[in-house]
Structures are given as structure tokens and as C-alpha cells.
PDB file of N, CA and C in Angstrom:
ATOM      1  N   UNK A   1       0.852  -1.180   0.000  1.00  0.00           N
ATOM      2  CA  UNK A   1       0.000   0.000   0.000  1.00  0.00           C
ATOM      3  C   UNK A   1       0.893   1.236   0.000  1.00  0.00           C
ATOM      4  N   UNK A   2       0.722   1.972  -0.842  1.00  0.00           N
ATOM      5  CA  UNK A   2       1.617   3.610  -0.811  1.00  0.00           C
ATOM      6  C   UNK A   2       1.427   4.552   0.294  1.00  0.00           C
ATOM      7  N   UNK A   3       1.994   5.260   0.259  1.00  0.00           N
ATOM      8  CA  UNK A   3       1.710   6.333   1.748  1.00  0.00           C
ATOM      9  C   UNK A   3       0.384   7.029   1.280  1.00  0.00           C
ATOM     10  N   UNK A   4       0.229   7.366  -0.098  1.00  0.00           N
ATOM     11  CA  UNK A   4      -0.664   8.587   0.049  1.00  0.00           C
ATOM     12  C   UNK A   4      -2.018   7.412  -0.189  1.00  0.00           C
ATOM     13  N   UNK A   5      -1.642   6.344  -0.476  1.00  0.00           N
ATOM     14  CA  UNK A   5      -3.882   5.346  -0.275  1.00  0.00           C
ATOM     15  C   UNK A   5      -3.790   5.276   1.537  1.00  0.00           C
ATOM     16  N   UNK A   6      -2.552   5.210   2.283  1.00  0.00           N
ATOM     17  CA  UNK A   6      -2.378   4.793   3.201  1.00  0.00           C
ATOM     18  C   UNK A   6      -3.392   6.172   4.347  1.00  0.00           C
ATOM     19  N   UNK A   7      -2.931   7.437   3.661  1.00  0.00           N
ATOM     20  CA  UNK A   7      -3.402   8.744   4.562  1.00  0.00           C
ATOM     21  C   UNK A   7      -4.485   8.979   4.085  1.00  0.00           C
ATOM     22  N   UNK A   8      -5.089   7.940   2.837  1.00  0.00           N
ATOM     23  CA  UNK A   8      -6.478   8.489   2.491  1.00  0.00           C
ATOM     24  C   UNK A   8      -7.454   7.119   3.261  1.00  0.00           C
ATOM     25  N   UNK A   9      -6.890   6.518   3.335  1.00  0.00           N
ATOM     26  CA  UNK A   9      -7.789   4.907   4.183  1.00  0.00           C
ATOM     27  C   UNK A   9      -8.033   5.883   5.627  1.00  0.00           C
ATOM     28  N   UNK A  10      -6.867   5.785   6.479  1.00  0.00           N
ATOM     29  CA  UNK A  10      -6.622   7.067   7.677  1.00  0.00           C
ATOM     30  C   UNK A  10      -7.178   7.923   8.126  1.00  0.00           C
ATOM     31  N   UNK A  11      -7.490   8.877   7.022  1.00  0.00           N
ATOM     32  CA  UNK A  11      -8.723  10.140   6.816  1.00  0.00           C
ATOM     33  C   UNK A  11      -9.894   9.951   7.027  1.00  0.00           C
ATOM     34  N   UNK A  12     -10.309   8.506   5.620  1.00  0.00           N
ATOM     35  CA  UNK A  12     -11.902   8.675   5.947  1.00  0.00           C
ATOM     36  C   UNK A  12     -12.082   7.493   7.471  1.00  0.00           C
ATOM     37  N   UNK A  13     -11.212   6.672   7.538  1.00  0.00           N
ATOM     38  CA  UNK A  13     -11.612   6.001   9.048  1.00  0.00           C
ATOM     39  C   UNK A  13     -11.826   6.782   9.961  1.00  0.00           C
ATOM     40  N   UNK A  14     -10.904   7.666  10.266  1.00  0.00           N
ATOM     41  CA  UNK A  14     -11.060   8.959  11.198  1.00  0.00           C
ATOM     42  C   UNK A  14     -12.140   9.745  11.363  1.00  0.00           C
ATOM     43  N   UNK A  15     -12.812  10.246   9.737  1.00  0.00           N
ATOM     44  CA  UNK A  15     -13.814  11.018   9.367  1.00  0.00           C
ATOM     45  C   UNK A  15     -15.248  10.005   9.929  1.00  0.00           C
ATOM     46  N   UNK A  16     -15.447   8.872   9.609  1.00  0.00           N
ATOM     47  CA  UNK A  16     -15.964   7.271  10.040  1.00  0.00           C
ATOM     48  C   UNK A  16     -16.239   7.456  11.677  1.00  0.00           C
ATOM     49  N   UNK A  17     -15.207   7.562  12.387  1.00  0.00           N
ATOM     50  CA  UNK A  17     -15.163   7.188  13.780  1.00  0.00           C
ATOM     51  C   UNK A  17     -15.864   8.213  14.155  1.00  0.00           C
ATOM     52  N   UNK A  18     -14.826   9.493  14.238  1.00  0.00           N
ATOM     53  CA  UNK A  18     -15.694  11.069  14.373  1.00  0.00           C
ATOM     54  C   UNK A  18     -16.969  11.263  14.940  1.00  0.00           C
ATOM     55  N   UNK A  19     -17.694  10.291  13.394  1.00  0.00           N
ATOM     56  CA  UNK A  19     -19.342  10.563  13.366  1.00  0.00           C
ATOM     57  C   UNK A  19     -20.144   9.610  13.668  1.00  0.00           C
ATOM     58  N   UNK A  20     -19.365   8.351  14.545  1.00  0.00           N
ATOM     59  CA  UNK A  20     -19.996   7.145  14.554  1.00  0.00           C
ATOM     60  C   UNK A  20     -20.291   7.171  16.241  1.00  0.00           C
ATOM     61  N   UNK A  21     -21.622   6.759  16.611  1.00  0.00           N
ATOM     62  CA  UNK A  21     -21.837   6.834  18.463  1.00  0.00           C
ATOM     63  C   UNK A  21     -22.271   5.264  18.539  1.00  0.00           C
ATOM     64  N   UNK A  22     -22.611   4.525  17.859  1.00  0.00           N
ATOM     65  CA  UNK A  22     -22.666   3.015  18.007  1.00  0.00           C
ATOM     66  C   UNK A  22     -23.100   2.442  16.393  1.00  0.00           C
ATOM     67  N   UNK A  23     -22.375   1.449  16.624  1.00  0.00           N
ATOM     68  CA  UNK A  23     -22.369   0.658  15.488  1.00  0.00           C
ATOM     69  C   UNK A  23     -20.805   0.088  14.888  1.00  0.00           C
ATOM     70  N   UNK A  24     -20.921   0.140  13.731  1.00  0.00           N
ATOM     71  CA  UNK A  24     -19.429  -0.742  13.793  1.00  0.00           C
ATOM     72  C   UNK A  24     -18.926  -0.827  11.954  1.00  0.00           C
ATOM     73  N   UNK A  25     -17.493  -0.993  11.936  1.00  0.00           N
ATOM     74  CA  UNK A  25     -16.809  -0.181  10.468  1.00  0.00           C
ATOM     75  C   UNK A  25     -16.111  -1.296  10.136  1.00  0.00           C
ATOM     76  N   UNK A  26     -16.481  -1.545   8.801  1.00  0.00           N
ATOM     77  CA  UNK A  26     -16.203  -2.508   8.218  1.00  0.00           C
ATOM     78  C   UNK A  26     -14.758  -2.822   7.060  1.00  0.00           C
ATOM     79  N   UNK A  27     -13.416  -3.518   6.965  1.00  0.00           N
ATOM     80  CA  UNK A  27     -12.913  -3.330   5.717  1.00  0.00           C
ATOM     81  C   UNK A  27     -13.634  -4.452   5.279  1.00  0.00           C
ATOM     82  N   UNK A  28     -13.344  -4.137   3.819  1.00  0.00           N
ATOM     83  CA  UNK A  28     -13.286  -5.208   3.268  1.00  0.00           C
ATOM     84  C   UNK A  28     -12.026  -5.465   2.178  1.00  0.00           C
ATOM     85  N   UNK A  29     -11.830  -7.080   1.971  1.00  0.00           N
ATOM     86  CA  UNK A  29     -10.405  -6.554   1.696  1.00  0.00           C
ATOM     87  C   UNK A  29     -10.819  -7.872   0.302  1.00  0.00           C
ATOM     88  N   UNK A  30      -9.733  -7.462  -0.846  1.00  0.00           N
ATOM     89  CA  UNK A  30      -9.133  -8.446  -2.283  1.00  0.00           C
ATOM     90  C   UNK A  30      -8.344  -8.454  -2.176  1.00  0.00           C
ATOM     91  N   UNK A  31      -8.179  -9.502  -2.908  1.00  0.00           N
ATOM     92  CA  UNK A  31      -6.282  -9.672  -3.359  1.00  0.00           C
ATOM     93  C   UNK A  31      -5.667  -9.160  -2.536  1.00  0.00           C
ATOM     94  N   UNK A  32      -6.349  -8.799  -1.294  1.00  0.00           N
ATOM     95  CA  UNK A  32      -4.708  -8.865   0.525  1.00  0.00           C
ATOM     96  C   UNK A  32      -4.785  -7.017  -0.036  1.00  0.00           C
ATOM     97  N   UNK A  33      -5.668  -6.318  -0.939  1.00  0.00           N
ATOM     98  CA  UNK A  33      -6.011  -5.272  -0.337  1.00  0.00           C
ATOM     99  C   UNK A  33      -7.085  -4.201   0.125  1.00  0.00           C
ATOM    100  N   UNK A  34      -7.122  -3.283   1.149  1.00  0.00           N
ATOM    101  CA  UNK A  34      -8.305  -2.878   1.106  1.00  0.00           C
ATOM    102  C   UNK A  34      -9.044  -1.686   0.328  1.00  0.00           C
ATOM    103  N   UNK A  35     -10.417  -2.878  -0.342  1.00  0.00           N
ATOM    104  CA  UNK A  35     -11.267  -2.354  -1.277  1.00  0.00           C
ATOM    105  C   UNK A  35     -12.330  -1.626  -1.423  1.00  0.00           C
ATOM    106  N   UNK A  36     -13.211  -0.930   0.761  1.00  0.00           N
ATOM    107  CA  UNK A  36     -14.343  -0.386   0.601  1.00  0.00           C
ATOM    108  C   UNK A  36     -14.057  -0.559   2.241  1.00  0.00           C
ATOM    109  N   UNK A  37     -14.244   0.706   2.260  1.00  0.00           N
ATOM    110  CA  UNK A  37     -14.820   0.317   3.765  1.00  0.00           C
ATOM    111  C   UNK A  37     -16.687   0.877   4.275  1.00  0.00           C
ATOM    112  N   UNK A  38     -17.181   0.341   5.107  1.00  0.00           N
ATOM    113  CA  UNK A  38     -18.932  -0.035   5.759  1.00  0.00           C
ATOM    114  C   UNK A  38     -18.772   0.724   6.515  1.00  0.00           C
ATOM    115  N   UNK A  39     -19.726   1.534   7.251  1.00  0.00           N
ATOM    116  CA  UNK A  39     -20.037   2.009   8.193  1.00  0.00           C
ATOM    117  C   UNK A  39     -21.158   1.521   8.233  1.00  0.00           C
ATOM    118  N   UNK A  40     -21.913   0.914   9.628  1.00  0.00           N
ATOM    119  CA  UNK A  40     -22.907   0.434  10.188  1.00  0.00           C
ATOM    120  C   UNK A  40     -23.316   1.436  11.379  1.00  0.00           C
ATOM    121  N   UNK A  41     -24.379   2.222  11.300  1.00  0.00           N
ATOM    122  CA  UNK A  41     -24.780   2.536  12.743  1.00  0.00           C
ATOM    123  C   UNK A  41     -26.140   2.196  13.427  1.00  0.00           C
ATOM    124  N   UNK A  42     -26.278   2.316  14.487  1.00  0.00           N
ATOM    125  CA  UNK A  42     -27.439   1.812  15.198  1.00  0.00           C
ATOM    126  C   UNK A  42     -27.927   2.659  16.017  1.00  0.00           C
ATOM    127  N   UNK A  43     -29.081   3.508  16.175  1.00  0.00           N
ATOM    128  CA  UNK A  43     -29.826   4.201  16.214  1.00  0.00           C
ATOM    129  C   UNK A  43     -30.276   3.954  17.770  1.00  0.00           C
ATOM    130  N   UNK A  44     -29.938   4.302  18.952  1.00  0.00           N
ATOM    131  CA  UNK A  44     -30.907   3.711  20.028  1.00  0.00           C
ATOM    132  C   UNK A  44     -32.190   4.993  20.492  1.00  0.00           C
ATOM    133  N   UNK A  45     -33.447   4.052  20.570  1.00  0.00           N
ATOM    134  CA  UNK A  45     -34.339   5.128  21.001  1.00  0.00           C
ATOM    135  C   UNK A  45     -34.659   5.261  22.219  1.00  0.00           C
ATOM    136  N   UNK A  46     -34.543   6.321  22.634  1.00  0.00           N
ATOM    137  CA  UNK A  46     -35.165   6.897  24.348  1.00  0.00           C
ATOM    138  C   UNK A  46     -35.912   5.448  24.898  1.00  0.00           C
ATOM    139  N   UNK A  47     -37.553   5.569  24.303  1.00  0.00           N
ATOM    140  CA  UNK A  47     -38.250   4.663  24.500  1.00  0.00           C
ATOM    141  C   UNK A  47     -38.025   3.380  24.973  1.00  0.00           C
ATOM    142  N   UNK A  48     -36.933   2.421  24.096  1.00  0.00           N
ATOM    143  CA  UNK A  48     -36.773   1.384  24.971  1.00  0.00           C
ATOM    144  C   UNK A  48     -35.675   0.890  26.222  1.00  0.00           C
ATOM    145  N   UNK A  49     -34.995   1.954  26.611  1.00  0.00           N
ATOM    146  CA  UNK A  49     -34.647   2.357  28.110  1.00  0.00           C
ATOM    147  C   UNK A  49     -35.032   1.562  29.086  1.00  0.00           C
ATOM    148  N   UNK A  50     -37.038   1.752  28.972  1.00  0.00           N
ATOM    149  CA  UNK A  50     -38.074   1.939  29.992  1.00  0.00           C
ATOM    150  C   UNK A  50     -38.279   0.321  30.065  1.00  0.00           C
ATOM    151  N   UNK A  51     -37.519  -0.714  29.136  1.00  0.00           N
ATOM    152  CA  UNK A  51     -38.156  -1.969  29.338  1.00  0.00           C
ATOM    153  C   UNK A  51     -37.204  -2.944  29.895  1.00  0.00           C
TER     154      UNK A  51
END
């Protein structure tokens, strides 16, 4: 992997984490490199607290 895919993977993980309060970030990887990364988040509502 080169330095500059290396500070752009870096960036948006960072940018990823930042804005993430639960849930969970995904690579995915080919040929041994990485091809996309997921962000998953999960939404919790007030409401079920109470149960």
C-alpha cells in the first residue's frame, strides 16, 4: 500500500469514527487489499430504556 492510499484509508476512518456513536466499520479486503470500507450505525431510542 503507498503512503498517500495509506493517509487516504486514515482520513476517511477517522472522518468514520468522528461521526460514529454506536455501530461498527467494516474493511473489506481483495487480493490482501483494502477495497471499501462499511459504516454500520445503530440508532438507540429513548423509548426502549423503559423496558
Amino acid at each position: 500500500m503507498k503512503a498517500n492510499e495509506k493517509e487516504e484509508l486514515f482520513a476517511q476512518l477517522e472522518k468514520m469514527l468522528d461521526t460514529l456513536q454506536f455501530g461498527s466499520i467494516t474493511l473489506v479486503v481483495q487480493d490482501g487489499k483494502i477495497v471499501q470500507l462499511e459504516k454500520i450505525e445503530k440508532v438507540r431510542l429513548q423509548s426502549n430504556k423503559n423496558r
